[in-house]
Protein backbone atom coordinates (compact mmCIF):
# COMPACT_ATOMS: atom_id res chain seq x y z
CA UNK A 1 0.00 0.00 0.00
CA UNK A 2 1.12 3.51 -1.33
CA UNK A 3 1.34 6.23 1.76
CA UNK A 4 -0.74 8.09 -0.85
CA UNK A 5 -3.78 5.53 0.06
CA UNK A 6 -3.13 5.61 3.61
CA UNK A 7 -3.59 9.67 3.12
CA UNK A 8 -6.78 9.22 1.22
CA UNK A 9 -8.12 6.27 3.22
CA UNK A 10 -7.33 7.83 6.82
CA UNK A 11 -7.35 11.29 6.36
CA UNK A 12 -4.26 11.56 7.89
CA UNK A 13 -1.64 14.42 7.26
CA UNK A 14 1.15 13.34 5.10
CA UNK A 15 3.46 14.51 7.80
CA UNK A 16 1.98 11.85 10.31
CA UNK A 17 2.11 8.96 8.11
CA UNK A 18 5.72 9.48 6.92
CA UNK A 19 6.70 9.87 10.60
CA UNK A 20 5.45 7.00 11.23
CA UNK A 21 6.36 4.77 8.12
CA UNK A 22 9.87 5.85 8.54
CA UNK A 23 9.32 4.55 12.43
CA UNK A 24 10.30 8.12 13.94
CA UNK A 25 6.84 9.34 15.33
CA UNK A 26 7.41 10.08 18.43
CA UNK A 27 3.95 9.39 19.90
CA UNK A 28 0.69 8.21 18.12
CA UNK A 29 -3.35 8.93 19.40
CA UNK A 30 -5.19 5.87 19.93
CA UNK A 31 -7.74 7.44 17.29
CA UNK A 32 -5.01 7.50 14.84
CA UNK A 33 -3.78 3.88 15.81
CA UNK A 34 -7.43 2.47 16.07
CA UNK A 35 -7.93 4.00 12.11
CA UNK A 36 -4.69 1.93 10.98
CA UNK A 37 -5.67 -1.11 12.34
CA UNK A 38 -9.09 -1.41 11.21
CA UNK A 39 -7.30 -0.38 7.38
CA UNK A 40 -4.82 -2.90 7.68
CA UNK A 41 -7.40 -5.80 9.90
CA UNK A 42 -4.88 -6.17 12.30
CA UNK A 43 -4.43 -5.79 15.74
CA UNK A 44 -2.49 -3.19 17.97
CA UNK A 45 -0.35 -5.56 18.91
CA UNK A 46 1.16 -6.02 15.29
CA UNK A 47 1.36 -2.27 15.09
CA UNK A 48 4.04 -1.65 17.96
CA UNK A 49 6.93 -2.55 19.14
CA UNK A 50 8.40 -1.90 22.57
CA UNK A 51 12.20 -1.09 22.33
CA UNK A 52 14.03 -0.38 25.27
CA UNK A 53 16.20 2.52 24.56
CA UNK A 54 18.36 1.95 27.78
CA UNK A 55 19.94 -1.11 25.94
């Protein structure tokens, strides 16, 4: 899936979505996160990832 569809299916700013394709957002709103899993059917679970910066 194009970002481009992602913009047009979600209404999100193209900002947003780049931030977070590129994995660089530095928060997300659990409206935003709720929209991309019901685009991709998936759960939130396959969205994040918890990475312990301390490492």
């Amino acid at each position: 899936m194009k970002i481009s569809d992602v913009l047009r299916q979600t209404g999100f700013s193209r900002n947003a979505v780049t931030l977070m394709y590129k994995e660089i957002a530095q928060m997300i709103d659990l409206g935003a996160l709720d929209k991309l899993c019901c685009l991709f059917e998936c759960q939130v679970a396959d969205m994040l990832e918890f990475a312990d910066e301390q490492r």
